[in-house]
PDB file of N, CA and C in Angstrom:
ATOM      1  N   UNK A   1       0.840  -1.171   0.000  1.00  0.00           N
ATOM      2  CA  UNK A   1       0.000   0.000   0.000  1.00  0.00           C
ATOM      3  C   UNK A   1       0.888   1.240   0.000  1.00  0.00           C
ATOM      4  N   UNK A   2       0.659   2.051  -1.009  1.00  0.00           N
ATOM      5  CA  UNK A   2       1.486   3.326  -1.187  1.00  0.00           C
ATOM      6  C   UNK A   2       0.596   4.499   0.037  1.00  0.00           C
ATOM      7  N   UNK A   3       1.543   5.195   0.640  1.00  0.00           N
ATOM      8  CA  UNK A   3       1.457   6.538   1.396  1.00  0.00           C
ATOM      9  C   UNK A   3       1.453   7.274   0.871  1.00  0.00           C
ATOM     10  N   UNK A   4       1.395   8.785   1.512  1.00  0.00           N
ATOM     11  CA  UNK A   4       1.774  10.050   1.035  1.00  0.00           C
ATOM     12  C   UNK A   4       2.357  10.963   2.055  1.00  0.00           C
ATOM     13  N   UNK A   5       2.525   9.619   3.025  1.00  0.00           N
ATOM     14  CA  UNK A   5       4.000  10.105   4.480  1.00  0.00           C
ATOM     15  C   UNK A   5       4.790  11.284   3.973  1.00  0.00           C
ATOM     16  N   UNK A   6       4.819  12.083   4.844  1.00  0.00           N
ATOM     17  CA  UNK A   6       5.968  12.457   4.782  1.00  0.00           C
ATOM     18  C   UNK A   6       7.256  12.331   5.166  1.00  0.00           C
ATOM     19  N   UNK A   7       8.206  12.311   4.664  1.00  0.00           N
ATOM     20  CA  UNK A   7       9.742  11.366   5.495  1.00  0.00           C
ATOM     21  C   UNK A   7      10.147  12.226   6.221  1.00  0.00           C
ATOM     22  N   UNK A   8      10.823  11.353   7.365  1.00  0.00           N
ATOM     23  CA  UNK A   8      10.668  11.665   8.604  1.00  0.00           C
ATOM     24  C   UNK A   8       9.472  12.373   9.637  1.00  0.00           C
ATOM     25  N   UNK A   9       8.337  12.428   9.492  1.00  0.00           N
ATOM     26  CA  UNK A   9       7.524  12.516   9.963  1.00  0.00           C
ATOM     27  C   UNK A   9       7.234  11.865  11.316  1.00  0.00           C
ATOM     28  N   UNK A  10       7.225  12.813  12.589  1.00  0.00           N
ATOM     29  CA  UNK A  10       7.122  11.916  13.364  1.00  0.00           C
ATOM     30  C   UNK A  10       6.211  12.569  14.942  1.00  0.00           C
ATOM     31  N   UNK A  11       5.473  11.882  15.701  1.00  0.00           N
ATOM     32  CA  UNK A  11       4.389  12.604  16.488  1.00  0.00           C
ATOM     33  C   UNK A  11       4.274  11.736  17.584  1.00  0.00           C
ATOM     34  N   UNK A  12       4.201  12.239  19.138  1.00  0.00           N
ATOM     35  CA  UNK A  12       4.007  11.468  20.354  1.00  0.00           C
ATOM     36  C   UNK A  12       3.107  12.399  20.802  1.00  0.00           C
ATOM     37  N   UNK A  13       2.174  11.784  21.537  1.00  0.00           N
ATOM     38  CA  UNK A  13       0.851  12.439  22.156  1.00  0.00           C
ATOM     39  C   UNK A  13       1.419  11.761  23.624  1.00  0.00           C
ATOM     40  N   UNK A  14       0.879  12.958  24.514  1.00  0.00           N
ATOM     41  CA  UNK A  14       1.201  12.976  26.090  1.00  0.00           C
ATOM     42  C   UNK A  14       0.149  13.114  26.773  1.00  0.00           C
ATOM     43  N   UNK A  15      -0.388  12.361  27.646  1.00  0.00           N
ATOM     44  CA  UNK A  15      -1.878  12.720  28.744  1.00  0.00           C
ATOM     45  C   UNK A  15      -0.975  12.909  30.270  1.00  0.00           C
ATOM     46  N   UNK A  16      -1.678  13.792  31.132  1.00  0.00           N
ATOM     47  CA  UNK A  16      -0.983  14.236  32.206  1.00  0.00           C
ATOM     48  C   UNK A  16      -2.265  14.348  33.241  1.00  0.00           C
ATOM     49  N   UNK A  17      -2.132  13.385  34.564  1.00  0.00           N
ATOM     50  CA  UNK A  17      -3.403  13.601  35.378  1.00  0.00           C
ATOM     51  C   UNK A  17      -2.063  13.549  36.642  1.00  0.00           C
ATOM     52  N   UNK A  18      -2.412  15.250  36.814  1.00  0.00           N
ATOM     53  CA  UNK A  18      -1.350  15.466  37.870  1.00  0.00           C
ATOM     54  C   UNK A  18      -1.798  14.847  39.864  1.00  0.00           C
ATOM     55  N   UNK A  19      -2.842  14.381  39.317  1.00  0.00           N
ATOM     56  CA  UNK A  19      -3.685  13.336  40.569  1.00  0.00           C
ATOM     57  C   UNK A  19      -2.840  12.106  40.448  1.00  0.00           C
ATOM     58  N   UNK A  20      -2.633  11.759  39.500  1.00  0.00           N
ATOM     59  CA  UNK A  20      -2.055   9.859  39.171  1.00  0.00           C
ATOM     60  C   UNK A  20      -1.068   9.967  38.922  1.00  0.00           C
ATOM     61  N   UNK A  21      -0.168  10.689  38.173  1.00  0.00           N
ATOM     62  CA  UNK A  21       0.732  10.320  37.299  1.00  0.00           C
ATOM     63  C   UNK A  21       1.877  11.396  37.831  1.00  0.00           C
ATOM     64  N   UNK A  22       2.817  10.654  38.101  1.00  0.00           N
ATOM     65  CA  UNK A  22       4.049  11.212  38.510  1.00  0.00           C
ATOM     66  C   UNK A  22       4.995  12.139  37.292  1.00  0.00           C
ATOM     67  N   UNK A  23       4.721  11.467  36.186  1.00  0.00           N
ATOM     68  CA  UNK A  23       4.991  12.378  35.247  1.00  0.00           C
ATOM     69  C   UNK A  23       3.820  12.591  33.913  1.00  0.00           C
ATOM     70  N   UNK A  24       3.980  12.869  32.990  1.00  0.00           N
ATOM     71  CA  UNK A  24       3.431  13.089  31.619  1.00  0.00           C
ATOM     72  C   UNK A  24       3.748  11.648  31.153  1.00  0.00           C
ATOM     73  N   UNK A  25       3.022  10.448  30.300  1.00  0.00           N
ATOM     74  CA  UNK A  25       2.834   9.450  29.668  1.00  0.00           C
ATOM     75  C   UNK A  25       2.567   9.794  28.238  1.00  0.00           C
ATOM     76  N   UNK A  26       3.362   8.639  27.732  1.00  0.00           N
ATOM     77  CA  UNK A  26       3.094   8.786  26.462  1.00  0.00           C
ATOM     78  C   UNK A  26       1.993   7.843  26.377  1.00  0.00           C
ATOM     79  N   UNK A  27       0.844   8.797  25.217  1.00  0.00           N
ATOM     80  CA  UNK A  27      -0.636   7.716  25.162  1.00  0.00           C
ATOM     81  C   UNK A  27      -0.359   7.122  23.677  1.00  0.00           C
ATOM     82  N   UNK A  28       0.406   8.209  22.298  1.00  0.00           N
ATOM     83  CA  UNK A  28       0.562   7.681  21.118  1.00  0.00           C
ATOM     84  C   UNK A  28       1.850   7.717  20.450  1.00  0.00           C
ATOM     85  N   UNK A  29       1.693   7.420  19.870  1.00  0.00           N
ATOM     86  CA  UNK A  29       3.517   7.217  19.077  1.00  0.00           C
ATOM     87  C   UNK A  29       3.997   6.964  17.716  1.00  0.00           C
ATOM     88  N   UNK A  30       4.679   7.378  16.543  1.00  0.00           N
ATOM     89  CA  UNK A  30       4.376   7.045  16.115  1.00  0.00           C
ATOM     90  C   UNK A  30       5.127   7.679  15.065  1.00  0.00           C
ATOM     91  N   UNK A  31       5.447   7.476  13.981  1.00  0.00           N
ATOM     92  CA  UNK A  31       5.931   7.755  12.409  1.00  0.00           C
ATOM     93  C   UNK A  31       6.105   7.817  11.169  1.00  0.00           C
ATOM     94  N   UNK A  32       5.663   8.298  10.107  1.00  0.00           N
ATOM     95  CA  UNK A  32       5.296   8.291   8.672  1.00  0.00           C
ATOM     96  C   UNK A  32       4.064   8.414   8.530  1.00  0.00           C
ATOM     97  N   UNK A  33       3.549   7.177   8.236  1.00  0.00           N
ATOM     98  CA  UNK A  33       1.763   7.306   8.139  1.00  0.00           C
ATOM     99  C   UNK A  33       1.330   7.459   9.465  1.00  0.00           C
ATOM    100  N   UNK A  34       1.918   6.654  10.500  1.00  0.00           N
ATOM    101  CA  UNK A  34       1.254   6.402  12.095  1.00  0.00           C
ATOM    102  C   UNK A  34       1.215   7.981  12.320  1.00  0.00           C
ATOM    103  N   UNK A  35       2.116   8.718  11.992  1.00  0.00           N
ATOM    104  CA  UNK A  35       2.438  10.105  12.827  1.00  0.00           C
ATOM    105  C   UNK A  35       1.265  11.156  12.381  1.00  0.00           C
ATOM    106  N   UNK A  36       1.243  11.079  11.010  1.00  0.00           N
ATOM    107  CA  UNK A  36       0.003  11.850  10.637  1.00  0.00           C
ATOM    108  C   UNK A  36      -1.055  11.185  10.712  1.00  0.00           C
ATOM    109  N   UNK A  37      -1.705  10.057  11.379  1.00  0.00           N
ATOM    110  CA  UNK A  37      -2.814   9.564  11.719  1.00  0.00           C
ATOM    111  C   UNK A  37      -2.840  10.428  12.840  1.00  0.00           C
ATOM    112  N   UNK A  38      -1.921  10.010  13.825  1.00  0.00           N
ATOM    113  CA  UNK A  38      -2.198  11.002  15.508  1.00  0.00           C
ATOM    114  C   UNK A  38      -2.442  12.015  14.923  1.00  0.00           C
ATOM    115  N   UNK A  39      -1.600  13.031  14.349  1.00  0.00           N
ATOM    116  CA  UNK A  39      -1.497  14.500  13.933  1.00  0.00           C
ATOM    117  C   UNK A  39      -3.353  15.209  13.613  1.00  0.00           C
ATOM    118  N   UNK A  40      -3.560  14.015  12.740  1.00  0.00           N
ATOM    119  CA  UNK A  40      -4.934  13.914  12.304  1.00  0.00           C
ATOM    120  C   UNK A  40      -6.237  14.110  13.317  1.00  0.00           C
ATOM    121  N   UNK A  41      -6.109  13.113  14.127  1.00  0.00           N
ATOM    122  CA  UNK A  41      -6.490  12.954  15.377  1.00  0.00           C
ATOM    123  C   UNK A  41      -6.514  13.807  16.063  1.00  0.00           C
ATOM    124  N   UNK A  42      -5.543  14.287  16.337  1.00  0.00           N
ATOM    125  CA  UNK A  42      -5.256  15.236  17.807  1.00  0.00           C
ATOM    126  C   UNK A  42      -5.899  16.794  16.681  1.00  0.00           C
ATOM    127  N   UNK A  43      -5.767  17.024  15.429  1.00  0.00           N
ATOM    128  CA  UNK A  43      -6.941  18.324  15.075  1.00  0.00           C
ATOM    129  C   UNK A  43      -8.126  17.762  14.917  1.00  0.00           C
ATOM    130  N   UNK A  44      -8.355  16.773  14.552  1.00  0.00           N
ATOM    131  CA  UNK A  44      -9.969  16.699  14.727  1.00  0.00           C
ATOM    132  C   UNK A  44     -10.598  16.344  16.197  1.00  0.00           C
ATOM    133  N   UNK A  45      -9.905  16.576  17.222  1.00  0.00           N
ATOM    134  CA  UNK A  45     -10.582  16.552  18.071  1.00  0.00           C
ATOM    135  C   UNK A  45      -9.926  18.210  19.223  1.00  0.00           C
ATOM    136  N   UNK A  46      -9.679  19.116  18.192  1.00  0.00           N
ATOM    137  CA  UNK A  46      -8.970  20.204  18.856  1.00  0.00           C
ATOM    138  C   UNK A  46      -8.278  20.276  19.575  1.00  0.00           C
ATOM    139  N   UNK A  47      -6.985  19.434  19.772  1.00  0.00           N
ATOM    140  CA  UNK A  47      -6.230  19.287  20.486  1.00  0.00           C
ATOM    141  C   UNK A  47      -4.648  19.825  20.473  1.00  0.00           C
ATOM    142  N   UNK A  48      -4.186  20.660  21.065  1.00  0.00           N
ATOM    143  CA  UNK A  48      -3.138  21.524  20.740  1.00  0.00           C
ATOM    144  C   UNK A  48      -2.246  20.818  20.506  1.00  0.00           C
ATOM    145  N   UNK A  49      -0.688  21.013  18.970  1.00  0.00           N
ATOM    146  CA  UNK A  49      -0.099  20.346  18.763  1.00  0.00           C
ATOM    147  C   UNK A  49       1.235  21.589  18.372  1.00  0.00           C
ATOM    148  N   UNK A  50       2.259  20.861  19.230  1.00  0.00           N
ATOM    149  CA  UNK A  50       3.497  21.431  19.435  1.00  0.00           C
ATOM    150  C   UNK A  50       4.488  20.578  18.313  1.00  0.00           C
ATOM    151  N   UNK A  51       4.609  21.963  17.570  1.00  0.00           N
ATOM    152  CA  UNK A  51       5.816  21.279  16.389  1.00  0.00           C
ATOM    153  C   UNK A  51       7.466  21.603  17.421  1.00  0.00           C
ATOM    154  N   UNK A  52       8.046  20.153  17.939  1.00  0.00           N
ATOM    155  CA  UNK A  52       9.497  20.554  18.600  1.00  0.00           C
ATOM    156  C   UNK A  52       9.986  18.837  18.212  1.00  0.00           C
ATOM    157  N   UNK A  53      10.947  19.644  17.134  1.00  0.00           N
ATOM    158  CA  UNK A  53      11.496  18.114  16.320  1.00  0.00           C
ATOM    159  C   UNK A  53      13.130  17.489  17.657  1.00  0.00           C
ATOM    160  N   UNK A  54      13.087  18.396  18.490  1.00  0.00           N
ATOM    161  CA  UNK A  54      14.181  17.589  19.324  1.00  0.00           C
ATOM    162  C   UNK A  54      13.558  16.536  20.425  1.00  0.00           C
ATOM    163  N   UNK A  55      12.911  17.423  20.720  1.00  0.00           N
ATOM    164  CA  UNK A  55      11.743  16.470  21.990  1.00  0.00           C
ATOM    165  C   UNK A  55      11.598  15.605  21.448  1.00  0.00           C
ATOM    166  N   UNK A  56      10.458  15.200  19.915  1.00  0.00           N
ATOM    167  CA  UNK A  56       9.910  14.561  19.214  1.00  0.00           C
ATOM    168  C   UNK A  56      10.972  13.249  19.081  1.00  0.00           C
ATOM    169  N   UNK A  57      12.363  14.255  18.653  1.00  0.00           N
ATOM    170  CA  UNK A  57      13.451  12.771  18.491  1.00  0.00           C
ATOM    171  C   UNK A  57      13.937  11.683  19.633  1.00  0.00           C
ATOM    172  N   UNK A  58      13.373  12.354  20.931  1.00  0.00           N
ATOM    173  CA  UNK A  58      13.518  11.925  21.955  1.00  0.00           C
ATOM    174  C   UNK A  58      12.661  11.114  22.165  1.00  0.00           C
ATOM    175  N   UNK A  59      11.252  11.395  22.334  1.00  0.00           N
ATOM    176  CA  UNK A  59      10.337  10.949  22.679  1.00  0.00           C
ATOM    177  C   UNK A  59       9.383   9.705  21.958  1.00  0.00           C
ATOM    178  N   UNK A  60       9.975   9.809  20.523  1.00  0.00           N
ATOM    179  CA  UNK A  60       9.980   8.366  19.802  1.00  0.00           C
ATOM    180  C   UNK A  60      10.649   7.484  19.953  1.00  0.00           C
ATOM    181  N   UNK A  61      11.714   6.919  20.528  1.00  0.00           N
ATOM    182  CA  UNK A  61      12.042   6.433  21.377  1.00  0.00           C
ATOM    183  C   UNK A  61      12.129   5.362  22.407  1.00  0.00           C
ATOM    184  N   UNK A  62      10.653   6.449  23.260  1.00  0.00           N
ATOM    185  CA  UNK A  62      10.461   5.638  23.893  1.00  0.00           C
ATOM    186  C   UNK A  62       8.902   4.580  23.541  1.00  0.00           C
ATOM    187  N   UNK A  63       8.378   3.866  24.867  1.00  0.00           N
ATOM    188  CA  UNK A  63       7.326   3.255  24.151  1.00  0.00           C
ATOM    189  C   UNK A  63       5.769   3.710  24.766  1.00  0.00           C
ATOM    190  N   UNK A  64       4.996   3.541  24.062  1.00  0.00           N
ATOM    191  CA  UNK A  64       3.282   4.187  24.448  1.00  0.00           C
ATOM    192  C   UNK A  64       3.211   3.386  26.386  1.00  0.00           C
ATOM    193  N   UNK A  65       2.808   4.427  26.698  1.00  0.00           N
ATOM    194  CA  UNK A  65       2.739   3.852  28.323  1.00  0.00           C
ATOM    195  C   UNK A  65       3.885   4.152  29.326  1.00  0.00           C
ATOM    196  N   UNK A  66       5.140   4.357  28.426  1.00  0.00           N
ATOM    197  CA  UNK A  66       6.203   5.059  29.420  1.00  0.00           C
ATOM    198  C   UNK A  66       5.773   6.737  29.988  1.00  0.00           C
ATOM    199  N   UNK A  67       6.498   6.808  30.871  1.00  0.00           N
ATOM    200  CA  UNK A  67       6.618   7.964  31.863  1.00  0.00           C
ATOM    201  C   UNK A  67       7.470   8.817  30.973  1.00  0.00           C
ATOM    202  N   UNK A  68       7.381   9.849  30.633  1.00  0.00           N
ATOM    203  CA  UNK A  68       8.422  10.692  30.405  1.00  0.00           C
ATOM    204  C   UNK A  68       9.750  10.593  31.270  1.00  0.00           C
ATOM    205  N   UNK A  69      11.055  10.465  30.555  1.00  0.00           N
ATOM    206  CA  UNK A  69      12.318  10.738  31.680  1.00  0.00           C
ATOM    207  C   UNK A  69      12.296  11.625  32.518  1.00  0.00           C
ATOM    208  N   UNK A  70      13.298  12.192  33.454  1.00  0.00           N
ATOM    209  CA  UNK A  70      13.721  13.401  34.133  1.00  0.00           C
ATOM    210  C   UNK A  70      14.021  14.549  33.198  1.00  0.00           C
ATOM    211  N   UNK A  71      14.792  14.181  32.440  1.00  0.00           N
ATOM    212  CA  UNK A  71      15.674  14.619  31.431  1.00  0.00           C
ATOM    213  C   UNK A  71      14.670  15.571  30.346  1.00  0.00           C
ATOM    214  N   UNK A  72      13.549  15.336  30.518  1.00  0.00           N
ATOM    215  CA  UNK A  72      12.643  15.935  29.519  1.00  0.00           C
ATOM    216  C   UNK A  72      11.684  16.584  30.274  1.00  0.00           C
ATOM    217  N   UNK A  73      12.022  16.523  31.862  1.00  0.00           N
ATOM    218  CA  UNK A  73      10.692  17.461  32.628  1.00  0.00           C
ATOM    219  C   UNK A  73      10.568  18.598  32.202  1.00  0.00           C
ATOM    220  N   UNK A  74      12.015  19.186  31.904  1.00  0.00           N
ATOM    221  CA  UNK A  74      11.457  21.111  32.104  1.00  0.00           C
ATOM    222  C   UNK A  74      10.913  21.558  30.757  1.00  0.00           C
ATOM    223  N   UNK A  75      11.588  20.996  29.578  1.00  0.00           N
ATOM    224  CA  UNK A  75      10.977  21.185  28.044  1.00  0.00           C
ATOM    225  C   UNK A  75       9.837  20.622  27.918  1.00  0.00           C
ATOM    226  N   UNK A  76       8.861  19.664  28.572  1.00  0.00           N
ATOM    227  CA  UNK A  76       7.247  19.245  28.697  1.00  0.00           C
ATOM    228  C   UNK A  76       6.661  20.327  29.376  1.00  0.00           C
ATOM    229  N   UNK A  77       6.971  20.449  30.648  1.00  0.00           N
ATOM    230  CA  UNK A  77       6.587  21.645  31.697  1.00  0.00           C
ATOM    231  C   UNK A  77       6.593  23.039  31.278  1.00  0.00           C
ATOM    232  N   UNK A  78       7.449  23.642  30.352  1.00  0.00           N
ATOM    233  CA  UNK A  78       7.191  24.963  29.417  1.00  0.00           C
ATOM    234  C   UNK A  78       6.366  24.663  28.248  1.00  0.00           C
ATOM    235  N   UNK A  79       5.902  23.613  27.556  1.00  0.00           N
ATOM    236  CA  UNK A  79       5.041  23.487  26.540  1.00  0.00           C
ATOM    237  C   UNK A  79       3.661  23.308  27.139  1.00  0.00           C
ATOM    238  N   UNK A  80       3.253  22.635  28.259  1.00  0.00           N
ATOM    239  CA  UNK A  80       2.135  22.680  29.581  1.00  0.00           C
ATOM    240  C   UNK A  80       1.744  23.616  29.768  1.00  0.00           C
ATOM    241  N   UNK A  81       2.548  24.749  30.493  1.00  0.00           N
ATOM    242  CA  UNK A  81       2.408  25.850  30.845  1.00  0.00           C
ATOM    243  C   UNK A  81       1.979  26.810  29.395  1.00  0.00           C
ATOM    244  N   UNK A  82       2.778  26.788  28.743  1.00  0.00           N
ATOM    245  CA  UNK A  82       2.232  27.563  27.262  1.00  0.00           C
ATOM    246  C   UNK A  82       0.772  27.213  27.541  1.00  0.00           C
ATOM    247  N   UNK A  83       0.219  25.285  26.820  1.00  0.00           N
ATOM    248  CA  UNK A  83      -0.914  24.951  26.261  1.00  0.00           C
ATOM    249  C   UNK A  83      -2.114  25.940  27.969  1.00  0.00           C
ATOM    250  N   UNK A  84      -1.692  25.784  28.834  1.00  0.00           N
ATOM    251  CA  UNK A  84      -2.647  26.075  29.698  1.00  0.00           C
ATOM    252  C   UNK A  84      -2.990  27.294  29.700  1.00  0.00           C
ATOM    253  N   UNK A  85      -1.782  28.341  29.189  1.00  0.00           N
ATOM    254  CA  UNK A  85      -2.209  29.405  29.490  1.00  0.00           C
ATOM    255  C   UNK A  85      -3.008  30.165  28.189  1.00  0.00           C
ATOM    256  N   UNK A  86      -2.773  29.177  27.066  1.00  0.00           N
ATOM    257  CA  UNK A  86      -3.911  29.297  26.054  1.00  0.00           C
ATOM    258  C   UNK A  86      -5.138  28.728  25.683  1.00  0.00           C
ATOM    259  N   UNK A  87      -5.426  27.713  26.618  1.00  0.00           N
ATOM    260  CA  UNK A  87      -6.681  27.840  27.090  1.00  0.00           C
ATOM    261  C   UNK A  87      -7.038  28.381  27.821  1.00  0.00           C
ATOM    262  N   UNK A  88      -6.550  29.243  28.931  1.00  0.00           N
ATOM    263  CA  UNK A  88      -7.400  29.717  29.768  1.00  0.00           C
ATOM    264  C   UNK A  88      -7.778  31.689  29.188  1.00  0.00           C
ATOM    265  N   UNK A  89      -7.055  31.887  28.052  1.00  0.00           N
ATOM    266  CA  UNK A  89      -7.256  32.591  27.272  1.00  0.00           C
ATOM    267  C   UNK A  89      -8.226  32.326  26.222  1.00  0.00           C
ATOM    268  N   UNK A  90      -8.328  31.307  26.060  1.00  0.00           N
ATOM    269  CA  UNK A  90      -9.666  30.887  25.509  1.00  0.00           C
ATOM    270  C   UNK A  90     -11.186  30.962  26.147  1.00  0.00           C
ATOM    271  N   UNK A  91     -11.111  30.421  27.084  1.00  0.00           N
ATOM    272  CA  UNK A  91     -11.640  29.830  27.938  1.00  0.00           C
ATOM    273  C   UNK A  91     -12.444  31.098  28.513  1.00  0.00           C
ATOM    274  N   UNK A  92     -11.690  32.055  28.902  1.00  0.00           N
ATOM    275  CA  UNK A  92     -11.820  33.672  29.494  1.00  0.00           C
ATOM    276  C   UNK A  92     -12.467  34.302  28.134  1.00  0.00           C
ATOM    277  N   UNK A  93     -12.224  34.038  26.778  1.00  0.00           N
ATOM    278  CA  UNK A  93     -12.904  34.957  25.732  1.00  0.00           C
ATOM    279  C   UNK A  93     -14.823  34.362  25.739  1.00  0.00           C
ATOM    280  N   UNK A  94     -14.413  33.445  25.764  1.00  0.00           N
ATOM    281  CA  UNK A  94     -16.001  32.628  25.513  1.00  0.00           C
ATOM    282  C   UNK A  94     -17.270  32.851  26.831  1.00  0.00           C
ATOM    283  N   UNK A  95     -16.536  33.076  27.624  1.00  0.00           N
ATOM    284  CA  UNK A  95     -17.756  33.098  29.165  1.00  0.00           C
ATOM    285  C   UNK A  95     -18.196  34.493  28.922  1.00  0.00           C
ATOM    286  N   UNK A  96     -19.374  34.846  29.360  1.00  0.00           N
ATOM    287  CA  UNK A  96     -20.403  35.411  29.563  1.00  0.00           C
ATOM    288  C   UNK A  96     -20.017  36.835  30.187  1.00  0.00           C
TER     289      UNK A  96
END
């Protein structure tokens, strides 16, 4: 079956329940076709997506269900902080 991948193409999705989870988990993973399936995914369901091809090289890597390292706390934790503070800029335009 022919693609229309792009090479090197590559995408990890992270869920974070700062109740459970000691760090950020990887939920998807993934590259070529897999990567723009997530990519796909994560806009059709409005979900903010951070283009950072070093993380990315890192974070493929590892496998769906791992913990994020140490080594990658503070570069997750400034992309967090970004996504939160643009929703809550969102979030603040839409209320009443």
């Amino acid at each position: 079956m022919k693609t229309n991948s792009k090479p090197g193409s590559q995408a990890a999705a992270l869920k974070y329940d700062p109740e459970r989870d000691n760090a950020p988990i990887i939920s998807a993973l993934g590259t070529g076709y897999v990567a723009e399936k997530i990519i796909e995914s994560a806009e059709e369901h409005n979900i903010p997506i951070v283009e950072d091809k070093s993380l990315s090289d890192v974070l493929v890597k590892l496998s769906v269900g791992d913990a994020i390292p140490p080594k990658l706390y503070e570069a997750v934790a400034q992309i967090l902080v970004f996504l939160s503070q643009k929703d809550s800029e969102f979030h603040s335009r839409i209320k009443p």
